[in-house]
C-alpha atoms as a PDB file:
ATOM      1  CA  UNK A   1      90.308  91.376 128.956  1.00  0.00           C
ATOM      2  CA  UNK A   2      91.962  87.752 129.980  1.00  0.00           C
ATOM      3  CA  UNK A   3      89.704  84.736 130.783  1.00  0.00           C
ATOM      4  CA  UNK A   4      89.966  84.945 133.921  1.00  0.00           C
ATOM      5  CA  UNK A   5      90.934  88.773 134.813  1.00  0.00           C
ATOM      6  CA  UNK A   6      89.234  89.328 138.234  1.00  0.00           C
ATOM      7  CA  UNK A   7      89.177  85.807 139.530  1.00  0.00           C
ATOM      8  CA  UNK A   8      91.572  83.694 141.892  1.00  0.00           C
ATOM      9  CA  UNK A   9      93.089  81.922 138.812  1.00  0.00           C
ATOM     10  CA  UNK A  10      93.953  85.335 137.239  1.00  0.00           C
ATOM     11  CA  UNK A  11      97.492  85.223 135.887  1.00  0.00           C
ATOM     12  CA  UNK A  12      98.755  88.426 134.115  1.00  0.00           C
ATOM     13  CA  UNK A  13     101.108  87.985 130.964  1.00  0.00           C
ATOM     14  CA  UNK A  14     104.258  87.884 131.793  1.00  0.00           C
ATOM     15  CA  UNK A  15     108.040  88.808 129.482  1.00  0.00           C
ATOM     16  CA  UNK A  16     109.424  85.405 127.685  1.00  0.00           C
ATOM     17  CA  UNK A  17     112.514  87.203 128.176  1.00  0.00           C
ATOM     18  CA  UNK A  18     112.778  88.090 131.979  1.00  0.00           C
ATOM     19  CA  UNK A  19     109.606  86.666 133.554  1.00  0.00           C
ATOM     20  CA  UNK A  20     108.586  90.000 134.923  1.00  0.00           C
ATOM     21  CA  UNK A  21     104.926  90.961 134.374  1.00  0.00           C
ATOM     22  CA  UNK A  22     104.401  92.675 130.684  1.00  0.00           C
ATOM     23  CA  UNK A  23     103.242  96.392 132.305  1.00  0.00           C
ATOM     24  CA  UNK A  24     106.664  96.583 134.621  1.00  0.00           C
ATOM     25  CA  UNK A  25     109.307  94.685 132.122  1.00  0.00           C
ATOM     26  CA  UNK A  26     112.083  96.813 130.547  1.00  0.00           C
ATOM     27  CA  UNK A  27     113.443  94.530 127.732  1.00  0.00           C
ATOM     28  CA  UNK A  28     113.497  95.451 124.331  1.00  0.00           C
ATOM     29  CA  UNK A  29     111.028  94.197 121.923  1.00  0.00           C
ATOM     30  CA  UNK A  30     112.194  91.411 119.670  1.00  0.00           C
ATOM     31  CA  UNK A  31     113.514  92.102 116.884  1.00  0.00           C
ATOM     32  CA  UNK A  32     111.588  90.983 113.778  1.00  0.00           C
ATOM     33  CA  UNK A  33     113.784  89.902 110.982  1.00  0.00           C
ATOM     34  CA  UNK A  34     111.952  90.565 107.572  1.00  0.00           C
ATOM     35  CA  UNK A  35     112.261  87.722 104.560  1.00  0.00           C
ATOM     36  CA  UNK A  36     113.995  88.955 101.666  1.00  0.00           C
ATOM     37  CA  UNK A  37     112.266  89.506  98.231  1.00  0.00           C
ATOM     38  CA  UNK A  38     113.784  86.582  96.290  1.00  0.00           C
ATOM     39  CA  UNK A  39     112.785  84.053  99.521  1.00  0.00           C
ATOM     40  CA  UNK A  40     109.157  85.524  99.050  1.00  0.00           C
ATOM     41  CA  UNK A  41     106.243  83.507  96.485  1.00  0.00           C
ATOM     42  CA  UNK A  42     103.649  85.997  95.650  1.00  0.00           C
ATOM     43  CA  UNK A  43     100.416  83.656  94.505  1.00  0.00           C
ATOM     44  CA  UNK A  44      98.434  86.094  92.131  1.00  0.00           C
ATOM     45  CA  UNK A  45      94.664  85.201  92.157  1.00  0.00           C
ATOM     46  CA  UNK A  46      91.452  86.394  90.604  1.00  0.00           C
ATOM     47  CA  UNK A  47      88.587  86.761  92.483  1.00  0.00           C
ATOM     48  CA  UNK A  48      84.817  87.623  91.969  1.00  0.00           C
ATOM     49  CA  UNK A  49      83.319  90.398  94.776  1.00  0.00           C
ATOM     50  CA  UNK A  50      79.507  91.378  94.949  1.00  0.00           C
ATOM     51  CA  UNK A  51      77.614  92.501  92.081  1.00  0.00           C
ATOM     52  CA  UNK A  52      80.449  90.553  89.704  1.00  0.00           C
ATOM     53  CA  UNK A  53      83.217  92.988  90.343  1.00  0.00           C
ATOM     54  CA  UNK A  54      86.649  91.252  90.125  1.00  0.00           C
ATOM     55  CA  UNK A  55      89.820  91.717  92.278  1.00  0.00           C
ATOM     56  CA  UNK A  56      93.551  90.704  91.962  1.00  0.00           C
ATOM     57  CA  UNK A  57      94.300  89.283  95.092  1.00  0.00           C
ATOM     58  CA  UNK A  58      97.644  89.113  96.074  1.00  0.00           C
ATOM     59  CA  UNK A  59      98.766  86.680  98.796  1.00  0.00           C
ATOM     60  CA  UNK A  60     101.536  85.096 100.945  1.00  0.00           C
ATOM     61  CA  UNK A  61     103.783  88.411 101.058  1.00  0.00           C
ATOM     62  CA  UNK A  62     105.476  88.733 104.238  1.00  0.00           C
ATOM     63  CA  UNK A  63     103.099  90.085 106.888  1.00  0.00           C
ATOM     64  CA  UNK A  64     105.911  91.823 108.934  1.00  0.00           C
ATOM     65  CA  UNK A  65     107.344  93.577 106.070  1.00  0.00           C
ATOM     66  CA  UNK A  66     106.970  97.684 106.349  1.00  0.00           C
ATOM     67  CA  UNK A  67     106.932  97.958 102.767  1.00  0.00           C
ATOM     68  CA  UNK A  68     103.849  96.167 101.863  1.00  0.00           C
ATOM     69  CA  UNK A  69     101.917 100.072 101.885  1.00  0.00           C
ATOM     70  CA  UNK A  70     104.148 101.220  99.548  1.00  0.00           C
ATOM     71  CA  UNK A  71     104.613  97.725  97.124  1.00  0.00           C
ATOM     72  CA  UNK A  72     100.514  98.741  97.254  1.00  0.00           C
ATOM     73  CA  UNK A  73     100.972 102.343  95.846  1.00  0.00           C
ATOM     74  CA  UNK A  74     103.465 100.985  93.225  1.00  0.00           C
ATOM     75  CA  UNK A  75     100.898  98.466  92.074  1.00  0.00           C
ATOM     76  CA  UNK A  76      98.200 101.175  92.042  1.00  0.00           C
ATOM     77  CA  UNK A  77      99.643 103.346  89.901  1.00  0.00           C
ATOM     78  CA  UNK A  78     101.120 100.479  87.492  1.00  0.00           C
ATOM     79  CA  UNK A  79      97.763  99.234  86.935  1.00  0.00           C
ATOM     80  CA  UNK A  80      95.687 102.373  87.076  1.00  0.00           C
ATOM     81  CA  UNK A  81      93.233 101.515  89.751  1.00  0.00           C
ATOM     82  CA  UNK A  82      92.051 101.133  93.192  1.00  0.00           C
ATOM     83  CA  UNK A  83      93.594  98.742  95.833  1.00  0.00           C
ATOM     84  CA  UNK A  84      93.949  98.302  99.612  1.00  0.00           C
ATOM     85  CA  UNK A  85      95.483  95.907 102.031  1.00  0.00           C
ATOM     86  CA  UNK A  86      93.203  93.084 103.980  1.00  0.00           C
ATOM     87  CA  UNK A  87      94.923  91.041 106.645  1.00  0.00           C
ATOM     88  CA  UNK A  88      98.089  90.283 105.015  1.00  0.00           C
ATOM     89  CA  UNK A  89      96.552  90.460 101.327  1.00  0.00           C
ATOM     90  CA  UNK A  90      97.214  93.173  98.778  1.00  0.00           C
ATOM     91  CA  UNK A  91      93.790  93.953  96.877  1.00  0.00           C
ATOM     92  CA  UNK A  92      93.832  95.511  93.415  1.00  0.00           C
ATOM     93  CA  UNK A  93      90.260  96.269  92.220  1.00  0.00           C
ATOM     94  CA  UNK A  94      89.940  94.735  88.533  1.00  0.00           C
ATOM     95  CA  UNK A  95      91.608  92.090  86.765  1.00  0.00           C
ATOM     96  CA  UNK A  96      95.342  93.248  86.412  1.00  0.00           C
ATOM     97  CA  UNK A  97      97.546  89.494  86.800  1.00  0.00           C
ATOM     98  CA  UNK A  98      99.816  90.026  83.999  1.00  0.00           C
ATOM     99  CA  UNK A  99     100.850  93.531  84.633  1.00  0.00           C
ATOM    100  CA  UNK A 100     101.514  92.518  88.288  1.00  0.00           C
ATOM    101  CA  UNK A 101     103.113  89.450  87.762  1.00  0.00           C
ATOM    102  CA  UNK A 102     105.452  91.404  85.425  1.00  0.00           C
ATOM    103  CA  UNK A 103     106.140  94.095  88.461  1.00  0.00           C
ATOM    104  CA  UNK A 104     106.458  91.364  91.112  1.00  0.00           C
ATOM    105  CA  UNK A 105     108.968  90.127  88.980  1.00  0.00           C
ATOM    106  CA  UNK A 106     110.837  92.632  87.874  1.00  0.00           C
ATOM    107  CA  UNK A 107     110.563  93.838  91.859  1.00  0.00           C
ATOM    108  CA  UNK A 108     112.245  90.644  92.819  1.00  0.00           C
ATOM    109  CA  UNK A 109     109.675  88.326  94.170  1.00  0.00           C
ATOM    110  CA  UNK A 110     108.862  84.689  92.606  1.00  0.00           C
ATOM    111  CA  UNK A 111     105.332  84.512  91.779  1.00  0.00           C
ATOM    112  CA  UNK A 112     103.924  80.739  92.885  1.00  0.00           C
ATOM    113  CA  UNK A 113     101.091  79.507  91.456  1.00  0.00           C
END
């Protein structure tokens, strides 16, 4: 719903491209260029969840990537354990920053601190 759907001041989105309102434009969607691997800086954290459970947190990967599901099964079965993706985080249950700093970087990616 838009702020002001149903009101005089109503004003439905509209293409960037062509100006024509979103639910009648024709344009292609833009294309999203993903960052390569050696451009990306994986920061590799350590964090403490309810009832003192740690995770490996890993952040700053590129959101728009299609590969981050499968960088996620990779990590899971290097390390042995659970994981899953939040937002634009990867989420290994345990503490596992040396074996996935050594993947990352083996992978490609420059781990920041």
């Amino acid at each position: 719903m838009r702020l002001f759907e149903g009101t005089e001041f109503d004003r439905p989105p509209r293409c960037e491209q062509c100006g024509e309102l979103d639910s009648i434009c024709v344009c292609p969607p833009p294309v999203v260029q993903a960052v390569a691997r050696e451009k990306q800086v994986a920061r590799i954290r350590l964090e403490k969840r309810q009832k003192g459970k740690s995770v490996t947190v890993i952040r700053d990967l590129d959101p728009t990537a299609k590969h981050l599901s499968g960088l996620l099964t990779q990590l899971k079965n290097q390390c042995g354990a659970g994981g899953t993706i939040q937002g634009e985080n990867l989420e290994i249950q345990g503490d596992h920053r040396e074996r996935i700093t050594r993947f990352l970087r083996e992978q490609g990616y420059s781990i920041g601190r």
